[in-house]
PDB file of N, CA and C in Angstrom:
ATOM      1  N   UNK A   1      77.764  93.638  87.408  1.00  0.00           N
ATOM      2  CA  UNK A   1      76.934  94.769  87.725  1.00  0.00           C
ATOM      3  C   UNK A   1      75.512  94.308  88.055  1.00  0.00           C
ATOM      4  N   UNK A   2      74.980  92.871  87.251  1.00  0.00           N
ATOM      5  CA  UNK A   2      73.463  92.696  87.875  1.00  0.00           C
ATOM      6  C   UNK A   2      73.489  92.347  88.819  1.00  0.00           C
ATOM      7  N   UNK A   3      74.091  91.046  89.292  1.00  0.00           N
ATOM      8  CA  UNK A   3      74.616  90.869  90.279  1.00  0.00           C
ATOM      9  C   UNK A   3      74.604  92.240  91.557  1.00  0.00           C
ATOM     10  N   UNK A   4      75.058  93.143  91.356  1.00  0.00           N
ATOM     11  CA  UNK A   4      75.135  94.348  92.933  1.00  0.00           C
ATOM     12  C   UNK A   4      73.801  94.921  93.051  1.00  0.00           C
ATOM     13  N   UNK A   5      73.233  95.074  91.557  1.00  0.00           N
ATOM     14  CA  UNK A   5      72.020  95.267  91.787  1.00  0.00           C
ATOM     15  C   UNK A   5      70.913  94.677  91.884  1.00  0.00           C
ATOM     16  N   UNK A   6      71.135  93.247  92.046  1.00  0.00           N
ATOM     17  CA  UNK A   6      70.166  92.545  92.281  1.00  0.00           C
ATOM     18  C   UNK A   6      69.335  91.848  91.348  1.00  0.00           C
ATOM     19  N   UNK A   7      69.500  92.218  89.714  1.00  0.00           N
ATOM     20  CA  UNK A   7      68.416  91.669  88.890  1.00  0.00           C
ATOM     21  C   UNK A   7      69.684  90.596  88.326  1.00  0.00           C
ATOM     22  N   UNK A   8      68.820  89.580  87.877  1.00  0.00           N
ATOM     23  CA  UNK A   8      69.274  88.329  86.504  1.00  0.00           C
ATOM     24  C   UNK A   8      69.834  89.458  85.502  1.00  0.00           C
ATOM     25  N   UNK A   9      71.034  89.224  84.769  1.00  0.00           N
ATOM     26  CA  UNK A   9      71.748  89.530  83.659  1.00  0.00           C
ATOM     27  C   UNK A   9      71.043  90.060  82.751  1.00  0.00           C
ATOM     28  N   UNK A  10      70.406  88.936  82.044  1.00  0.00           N
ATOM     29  CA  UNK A  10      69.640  89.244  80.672  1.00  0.00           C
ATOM     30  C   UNK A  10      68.518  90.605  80.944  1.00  0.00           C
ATOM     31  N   UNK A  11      67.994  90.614  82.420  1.00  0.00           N
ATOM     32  CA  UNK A  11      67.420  92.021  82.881  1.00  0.00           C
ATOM     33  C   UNK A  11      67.956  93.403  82.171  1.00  0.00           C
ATOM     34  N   UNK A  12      69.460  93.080  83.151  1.00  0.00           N
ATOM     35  CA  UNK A  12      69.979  94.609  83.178  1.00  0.00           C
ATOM     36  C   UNK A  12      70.109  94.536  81.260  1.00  0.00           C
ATOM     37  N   UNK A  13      70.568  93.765  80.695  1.00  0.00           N
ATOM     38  CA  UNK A  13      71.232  94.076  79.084  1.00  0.00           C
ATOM     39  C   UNK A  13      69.707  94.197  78.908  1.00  0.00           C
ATOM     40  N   UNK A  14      68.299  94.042  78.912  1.00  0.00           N
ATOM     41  CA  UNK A  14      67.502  94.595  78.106  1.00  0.00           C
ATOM     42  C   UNK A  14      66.890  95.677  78.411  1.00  0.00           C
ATOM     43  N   UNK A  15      67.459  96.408  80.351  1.00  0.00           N
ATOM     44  CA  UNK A  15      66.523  97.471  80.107  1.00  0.00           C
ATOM     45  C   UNK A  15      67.420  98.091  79.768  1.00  0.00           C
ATOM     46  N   UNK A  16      69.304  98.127  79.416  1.00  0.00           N
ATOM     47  CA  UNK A  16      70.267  99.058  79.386  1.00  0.00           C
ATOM     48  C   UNK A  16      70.690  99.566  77.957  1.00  0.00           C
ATOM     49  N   UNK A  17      69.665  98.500  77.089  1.00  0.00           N
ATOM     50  CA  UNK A  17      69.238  98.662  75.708  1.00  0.00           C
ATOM     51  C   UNK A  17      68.368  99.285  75.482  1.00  0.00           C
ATOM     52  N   UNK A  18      67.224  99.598  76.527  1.00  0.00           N
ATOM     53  CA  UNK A  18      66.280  99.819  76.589  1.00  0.00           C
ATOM     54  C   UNK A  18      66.344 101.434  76.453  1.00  0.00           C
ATOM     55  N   UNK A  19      67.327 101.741  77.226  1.00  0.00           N
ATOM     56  CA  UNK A  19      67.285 103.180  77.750  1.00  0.00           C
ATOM     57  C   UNK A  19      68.546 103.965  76.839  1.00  0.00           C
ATOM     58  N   UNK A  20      69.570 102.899  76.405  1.00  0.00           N
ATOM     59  CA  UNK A  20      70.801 103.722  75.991  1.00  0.00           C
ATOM     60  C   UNK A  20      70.537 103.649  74.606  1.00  0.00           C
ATOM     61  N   UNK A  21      70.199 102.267  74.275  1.00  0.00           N
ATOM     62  CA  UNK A  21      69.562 101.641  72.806  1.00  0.00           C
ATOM     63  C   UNK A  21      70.751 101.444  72.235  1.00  0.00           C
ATOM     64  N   UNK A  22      72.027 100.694  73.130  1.00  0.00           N
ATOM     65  CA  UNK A  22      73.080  99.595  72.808  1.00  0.00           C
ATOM     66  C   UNK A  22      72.891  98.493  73.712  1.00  0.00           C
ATOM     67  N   UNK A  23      73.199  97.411  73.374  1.00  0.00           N
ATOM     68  CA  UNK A  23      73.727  96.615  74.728  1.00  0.00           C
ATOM     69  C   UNK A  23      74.947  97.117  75.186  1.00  0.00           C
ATOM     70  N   UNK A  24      75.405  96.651  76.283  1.00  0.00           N
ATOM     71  CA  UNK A  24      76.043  96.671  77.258  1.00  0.00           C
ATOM     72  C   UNK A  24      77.990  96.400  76.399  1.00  0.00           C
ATOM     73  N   UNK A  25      77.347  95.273  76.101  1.00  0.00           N
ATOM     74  CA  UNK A  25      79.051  94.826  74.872  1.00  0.00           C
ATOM     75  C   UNK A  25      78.721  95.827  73.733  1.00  0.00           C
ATOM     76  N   UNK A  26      77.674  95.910  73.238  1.00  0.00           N
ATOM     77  CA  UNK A  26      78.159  96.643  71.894  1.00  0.00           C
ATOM     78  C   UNK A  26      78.879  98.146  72.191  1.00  0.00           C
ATOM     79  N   UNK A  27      78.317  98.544  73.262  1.00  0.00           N
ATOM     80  CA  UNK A  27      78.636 100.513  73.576  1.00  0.00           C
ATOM     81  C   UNK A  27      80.244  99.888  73.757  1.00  0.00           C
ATOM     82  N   UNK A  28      80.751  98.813  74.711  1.00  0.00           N
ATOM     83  CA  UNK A  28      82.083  98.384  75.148  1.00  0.00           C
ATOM     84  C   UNK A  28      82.878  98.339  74.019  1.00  0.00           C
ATOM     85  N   UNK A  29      82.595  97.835  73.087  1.00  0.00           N
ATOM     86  CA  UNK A  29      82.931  97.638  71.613  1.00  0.00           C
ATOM     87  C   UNK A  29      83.366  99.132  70.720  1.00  0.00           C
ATOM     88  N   UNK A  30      82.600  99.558  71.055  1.00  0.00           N
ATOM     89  CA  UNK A  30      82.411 101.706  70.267  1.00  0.00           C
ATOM     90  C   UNK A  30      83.403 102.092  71.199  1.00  0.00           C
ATOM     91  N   UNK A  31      82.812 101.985  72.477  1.00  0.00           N
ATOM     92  CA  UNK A  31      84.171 102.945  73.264  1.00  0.00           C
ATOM     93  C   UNK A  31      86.112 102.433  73.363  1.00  0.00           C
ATOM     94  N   UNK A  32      85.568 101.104  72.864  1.00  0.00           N
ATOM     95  CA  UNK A  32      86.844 100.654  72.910  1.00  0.00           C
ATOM     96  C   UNK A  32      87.985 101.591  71.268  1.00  0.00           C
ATOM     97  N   UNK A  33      87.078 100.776  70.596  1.00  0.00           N
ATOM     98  CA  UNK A  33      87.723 101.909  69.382  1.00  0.00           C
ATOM     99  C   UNK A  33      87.426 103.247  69.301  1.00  0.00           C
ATOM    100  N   UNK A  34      86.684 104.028  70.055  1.00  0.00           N
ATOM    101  CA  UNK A  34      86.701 105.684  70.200  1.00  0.00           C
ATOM    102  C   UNK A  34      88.440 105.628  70.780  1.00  0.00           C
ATOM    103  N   UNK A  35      88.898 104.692  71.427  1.00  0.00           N
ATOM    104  CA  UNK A  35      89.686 104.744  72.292  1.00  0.00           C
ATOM    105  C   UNK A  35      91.111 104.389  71.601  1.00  0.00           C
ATOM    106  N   UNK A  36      90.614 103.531  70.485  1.00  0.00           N
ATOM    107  CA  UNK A  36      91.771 103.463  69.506  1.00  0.00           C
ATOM    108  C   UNK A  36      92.031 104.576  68.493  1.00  0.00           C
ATOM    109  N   UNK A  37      91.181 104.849  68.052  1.00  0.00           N
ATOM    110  CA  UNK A  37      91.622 106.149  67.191  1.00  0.00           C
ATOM    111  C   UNK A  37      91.682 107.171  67.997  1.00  0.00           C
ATOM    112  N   UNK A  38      91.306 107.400  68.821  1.00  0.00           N
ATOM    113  CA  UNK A  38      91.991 108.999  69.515  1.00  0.00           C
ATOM    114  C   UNK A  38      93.808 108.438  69.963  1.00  0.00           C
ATOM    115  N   UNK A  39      93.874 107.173  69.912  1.00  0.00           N
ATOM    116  CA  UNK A  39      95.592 106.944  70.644  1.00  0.00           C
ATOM    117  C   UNK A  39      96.212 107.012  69.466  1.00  0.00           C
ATOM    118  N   UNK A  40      95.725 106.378  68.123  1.00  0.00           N
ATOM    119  CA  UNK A  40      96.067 106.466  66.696  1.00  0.00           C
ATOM    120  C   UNK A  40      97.282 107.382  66.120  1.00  0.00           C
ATOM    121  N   UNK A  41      98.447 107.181  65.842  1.00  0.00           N
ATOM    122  CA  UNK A  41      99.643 108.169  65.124  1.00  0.00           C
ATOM    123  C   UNK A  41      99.076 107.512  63.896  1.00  0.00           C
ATOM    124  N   UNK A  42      98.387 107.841  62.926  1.00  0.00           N
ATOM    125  CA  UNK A  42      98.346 107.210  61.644  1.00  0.00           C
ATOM    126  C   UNK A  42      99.647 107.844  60.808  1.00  0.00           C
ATOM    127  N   UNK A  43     100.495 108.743  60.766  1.00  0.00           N
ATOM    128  CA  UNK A  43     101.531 108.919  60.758  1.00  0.00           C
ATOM    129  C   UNK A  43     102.963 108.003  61.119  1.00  0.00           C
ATOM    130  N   UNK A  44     102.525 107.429  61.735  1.00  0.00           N
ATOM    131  CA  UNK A  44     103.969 106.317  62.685  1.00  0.00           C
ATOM    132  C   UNK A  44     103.237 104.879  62.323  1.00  0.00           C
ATOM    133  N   UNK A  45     103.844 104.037  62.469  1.00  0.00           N
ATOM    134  CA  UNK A  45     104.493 102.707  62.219  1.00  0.00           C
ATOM    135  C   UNK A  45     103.034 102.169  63.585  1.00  0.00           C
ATOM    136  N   UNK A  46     101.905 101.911  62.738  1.00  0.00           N
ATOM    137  CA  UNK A  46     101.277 101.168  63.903  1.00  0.00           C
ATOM    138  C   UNK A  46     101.505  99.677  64.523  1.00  0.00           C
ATOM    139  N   UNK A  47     101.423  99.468  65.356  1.00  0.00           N
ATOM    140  CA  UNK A  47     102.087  97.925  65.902  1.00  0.00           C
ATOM    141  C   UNK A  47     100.379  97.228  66.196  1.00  0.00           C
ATOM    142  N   UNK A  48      99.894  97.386  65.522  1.00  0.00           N
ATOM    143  CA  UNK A  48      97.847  96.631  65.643  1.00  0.00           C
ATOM    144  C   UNK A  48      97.937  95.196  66.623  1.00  0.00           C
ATOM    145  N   UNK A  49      99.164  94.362  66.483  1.00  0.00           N
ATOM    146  CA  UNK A  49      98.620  93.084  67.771  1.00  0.00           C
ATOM    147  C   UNK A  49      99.180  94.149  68.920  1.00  0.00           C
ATOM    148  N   UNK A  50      99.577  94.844  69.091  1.00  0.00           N
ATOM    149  CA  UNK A  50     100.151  95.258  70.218  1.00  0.00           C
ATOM    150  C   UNK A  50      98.647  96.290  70.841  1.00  0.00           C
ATOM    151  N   UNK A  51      98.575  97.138  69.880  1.00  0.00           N
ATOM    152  CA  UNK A  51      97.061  97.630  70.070  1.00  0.00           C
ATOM    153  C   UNK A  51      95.694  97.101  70.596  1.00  0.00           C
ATOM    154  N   UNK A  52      95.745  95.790  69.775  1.00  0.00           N
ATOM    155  CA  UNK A  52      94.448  94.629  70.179  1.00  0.00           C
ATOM    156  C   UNK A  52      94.725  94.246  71.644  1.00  0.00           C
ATOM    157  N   UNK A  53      95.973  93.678  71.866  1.00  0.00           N
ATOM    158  CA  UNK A  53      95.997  93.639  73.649  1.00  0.00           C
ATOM    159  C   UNK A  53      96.133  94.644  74.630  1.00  0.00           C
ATOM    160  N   UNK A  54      96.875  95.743  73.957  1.00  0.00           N
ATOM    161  CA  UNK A  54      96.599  96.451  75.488  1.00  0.00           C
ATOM    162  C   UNK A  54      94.584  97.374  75.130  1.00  0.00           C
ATOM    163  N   UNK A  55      94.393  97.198  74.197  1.00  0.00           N
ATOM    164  CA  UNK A  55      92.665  97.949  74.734  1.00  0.00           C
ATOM    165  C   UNK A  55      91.935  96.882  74.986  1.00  0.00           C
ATOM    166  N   UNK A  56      92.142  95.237  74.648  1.00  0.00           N
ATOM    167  CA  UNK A  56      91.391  94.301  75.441  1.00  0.00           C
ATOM    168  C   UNK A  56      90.655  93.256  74.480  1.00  0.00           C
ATOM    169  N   UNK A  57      91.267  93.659  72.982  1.00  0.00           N
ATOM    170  CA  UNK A  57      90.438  92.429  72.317  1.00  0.00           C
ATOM    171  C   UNK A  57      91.271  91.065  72.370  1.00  0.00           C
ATOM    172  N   UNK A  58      90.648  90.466  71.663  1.00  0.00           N
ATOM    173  CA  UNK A  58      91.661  88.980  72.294  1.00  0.00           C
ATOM    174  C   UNK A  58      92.508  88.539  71.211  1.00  0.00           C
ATOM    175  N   UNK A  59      92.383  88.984  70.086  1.00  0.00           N
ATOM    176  CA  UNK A  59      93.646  89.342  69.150  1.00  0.00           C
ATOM    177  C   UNK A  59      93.961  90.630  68.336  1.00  0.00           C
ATOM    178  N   UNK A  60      94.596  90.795  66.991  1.00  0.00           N
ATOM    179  CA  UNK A  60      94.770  91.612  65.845  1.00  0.00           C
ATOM    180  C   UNK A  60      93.362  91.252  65.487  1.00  0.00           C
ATOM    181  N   UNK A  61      93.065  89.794  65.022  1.00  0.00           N
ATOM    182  CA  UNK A  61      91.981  89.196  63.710  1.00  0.00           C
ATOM    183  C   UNK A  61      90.607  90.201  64.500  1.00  0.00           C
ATOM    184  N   UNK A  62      90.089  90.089  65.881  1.00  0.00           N
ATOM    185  CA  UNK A  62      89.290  90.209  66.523  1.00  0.00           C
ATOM    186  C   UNK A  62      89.182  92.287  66.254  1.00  0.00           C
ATOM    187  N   UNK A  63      90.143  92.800  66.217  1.00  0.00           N
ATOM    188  CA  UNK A  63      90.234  94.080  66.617  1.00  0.00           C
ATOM    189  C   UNK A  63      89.946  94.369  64.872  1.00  0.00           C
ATOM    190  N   UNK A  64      90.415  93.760  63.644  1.00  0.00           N
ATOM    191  CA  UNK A  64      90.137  93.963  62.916  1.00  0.00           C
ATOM    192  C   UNK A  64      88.705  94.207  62.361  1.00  0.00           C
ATOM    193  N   UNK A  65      88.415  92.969  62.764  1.00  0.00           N
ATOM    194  CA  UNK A  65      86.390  92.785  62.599  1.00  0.00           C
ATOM    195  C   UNK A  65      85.674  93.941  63.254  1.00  0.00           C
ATOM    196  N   UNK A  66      86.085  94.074  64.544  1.00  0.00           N
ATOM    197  CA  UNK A  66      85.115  95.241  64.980  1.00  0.00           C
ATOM    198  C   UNK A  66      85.607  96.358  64.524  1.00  0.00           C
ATOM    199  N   UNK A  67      86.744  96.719  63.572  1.00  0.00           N
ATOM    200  CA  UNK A  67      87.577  98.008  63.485  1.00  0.00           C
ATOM    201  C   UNK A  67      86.209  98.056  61.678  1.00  0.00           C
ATOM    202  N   UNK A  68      86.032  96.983  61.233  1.00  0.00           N
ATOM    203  CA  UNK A  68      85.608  97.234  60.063  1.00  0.00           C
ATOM    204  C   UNK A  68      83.957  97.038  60.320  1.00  0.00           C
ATOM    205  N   UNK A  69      83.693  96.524  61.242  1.00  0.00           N
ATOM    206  CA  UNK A  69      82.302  96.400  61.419  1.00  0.00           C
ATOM    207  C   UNK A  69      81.743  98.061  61.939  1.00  0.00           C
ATOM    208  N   UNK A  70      82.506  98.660  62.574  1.00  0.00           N
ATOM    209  CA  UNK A  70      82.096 100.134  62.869  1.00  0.00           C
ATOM    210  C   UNK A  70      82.040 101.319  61.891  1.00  0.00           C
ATOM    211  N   UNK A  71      83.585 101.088  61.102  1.00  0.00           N
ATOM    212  CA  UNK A  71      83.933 101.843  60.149  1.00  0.00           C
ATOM    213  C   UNK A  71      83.261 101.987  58.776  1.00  0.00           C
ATOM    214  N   UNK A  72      82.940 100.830  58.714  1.00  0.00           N
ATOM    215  CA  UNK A  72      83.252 100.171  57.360  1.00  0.00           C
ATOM    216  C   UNK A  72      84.178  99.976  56.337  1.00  0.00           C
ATOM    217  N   UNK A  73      85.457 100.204  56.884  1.00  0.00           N
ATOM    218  CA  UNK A  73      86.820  99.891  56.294  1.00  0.00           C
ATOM    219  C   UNK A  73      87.771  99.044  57.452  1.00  0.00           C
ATOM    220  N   UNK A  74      88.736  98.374  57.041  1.00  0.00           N
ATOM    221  CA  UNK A  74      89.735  97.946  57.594  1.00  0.00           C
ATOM    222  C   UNK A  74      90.161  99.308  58.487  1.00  0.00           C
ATOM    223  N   UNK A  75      91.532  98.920  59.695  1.00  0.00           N
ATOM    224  CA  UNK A  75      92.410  99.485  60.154  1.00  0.00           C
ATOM    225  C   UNK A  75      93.643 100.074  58.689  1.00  0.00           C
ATOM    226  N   UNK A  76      93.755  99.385  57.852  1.00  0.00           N
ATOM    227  CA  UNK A  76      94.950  99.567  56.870  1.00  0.00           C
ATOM    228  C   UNK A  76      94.263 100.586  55.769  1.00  0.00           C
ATOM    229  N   UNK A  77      92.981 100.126  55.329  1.00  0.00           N
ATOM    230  CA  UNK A  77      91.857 101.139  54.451  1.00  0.00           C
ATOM    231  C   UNK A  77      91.741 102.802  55.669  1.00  0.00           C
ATOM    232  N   UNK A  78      91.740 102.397  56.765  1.00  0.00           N
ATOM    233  CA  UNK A  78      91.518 104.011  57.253  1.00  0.00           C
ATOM    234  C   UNK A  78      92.943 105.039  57.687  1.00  0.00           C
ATOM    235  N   UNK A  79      94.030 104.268  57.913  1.00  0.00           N
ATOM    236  CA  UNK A  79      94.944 104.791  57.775  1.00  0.00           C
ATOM    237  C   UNK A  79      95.594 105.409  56.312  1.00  0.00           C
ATOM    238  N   UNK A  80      95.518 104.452  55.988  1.00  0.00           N
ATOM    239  CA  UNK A  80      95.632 105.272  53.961  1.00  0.00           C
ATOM    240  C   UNK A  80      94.769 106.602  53.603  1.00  0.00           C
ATOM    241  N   UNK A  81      93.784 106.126  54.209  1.00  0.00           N
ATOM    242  CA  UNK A  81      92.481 107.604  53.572  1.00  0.00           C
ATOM    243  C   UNK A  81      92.695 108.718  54.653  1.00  0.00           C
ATOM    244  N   UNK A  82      93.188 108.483  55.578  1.00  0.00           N
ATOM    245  CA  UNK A  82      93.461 109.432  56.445  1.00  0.00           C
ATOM    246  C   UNK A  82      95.010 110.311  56.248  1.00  0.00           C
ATOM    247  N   UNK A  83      95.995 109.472  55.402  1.00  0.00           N
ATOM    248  CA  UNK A  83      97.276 110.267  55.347  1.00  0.00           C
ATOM    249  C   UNK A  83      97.144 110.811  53.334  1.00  0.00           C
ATOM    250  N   UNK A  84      95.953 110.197  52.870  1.00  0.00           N
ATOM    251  CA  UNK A  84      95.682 110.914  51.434  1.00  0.00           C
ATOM    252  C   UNK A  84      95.119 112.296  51.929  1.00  0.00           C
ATOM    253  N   UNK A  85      93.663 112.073  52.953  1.00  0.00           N
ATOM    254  CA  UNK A  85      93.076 112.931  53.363  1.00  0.00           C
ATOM    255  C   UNK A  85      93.342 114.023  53.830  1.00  0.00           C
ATOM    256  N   UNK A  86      94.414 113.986  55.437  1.00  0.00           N
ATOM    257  CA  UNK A  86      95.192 115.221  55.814  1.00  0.00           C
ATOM    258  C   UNK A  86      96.505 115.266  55.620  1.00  0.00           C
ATOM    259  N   UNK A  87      97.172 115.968  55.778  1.00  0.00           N
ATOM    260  CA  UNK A  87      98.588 116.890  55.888  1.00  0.00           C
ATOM    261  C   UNK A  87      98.456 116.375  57.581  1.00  0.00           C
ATOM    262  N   UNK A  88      99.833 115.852  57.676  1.00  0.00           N
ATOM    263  CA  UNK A  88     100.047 115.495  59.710  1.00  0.00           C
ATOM    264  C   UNK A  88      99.479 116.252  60.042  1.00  0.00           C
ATOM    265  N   UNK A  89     100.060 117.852  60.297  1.00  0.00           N
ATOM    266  CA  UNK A  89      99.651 118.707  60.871  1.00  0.00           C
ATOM    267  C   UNK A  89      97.975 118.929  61.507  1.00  0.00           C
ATOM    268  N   UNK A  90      97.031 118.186  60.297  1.00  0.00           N
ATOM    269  CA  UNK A  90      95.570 118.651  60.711  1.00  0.00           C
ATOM    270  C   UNK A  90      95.073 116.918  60.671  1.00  0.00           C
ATOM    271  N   UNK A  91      96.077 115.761  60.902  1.00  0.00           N
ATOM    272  CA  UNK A  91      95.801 114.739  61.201  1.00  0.00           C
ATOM    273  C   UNK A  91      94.806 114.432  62.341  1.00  0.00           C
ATOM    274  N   UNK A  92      93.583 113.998  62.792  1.00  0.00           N
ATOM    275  CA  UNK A  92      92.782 113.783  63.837  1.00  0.00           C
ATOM    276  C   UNK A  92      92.310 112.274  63.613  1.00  0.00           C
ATOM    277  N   UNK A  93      91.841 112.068  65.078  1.00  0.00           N
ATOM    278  CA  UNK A  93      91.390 110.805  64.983  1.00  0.00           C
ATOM    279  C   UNK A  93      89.749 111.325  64.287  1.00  0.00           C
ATOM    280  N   UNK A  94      88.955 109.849  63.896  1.00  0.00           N
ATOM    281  CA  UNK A  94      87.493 110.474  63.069  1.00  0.00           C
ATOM    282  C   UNK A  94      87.441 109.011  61.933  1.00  0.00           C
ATOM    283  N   UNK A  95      86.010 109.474  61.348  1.00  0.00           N
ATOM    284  CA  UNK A  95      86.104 108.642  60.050  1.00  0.00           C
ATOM    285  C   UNK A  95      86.879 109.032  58.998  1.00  0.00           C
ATOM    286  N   UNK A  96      86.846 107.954  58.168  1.00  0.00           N
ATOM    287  CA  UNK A  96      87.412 108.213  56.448  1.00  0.00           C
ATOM    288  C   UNK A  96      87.304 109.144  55.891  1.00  0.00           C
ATOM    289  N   UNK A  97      88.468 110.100  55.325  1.00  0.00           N
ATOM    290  CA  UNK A  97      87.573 111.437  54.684  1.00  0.00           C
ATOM    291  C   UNK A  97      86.838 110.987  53.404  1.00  0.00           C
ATOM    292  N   UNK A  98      85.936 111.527  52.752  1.00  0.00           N
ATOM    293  CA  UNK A  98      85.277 111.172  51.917  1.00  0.00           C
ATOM    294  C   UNK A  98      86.274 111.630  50.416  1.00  0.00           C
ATOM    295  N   UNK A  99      86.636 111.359  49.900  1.00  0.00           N
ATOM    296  CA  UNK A  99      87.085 111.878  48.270  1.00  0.00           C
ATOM    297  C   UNK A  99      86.232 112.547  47.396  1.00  0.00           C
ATOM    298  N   UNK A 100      86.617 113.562  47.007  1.00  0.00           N
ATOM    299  CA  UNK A 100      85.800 113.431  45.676  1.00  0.00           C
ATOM    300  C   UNK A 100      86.239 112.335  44.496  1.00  0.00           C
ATOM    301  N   UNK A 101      85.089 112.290  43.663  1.00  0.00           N
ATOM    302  CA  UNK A 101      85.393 111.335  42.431  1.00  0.00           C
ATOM    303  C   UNK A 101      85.637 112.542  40.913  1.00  0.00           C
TER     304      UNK A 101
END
């Protein structure tokens, strides 16, 4: 993309930080997993290396890190809190429900 428009790289990622206030990979990173939990059956039998390649990370280990670096839980921690949390029926993609203690 800097490239078509003409500026050096490190340009476009600081004014596109500048203006969105992500870089360029990190928003890629968010939308990628917005993109996993809306496809999410946390109900059904998830297949996670199969997941990591078709949305584009370069493994399971890789999809894990950013799955917990966003969340702050694992893929296996948010599926659990999500089938304690709802009844299928009102199952949605989203964060962790919170518990009471």
């Amino acid at each position: 993309m800097a490239a078509r428009v003409g500026i050096a790289h490190g340009s476009l990622d600081r004014e596109f930080s500048r203006i969105v206030g992500l870089t360029p990979k990190s928003l890629s990173r968010i939308m990628r997993l917005r993109t996993l939990l809306t496809d999410l059956d946390v109900y059904g039998t998830v297949q996670w290396a199969q997941k990591a390649a078709q949305l584009g990370w370069f493994d399971q280990a890789h999809l894990i890190r950013d799955f917990a670096r966003h969340t702050g839980v694992t893929p296996r921690e948010y599926v659990a809190a999500q089938r304690l949390g709802y009844p299928p029926e009102q199952a949605a993609p989203g964060f962790v429900p919170q518990r009471a203690m």
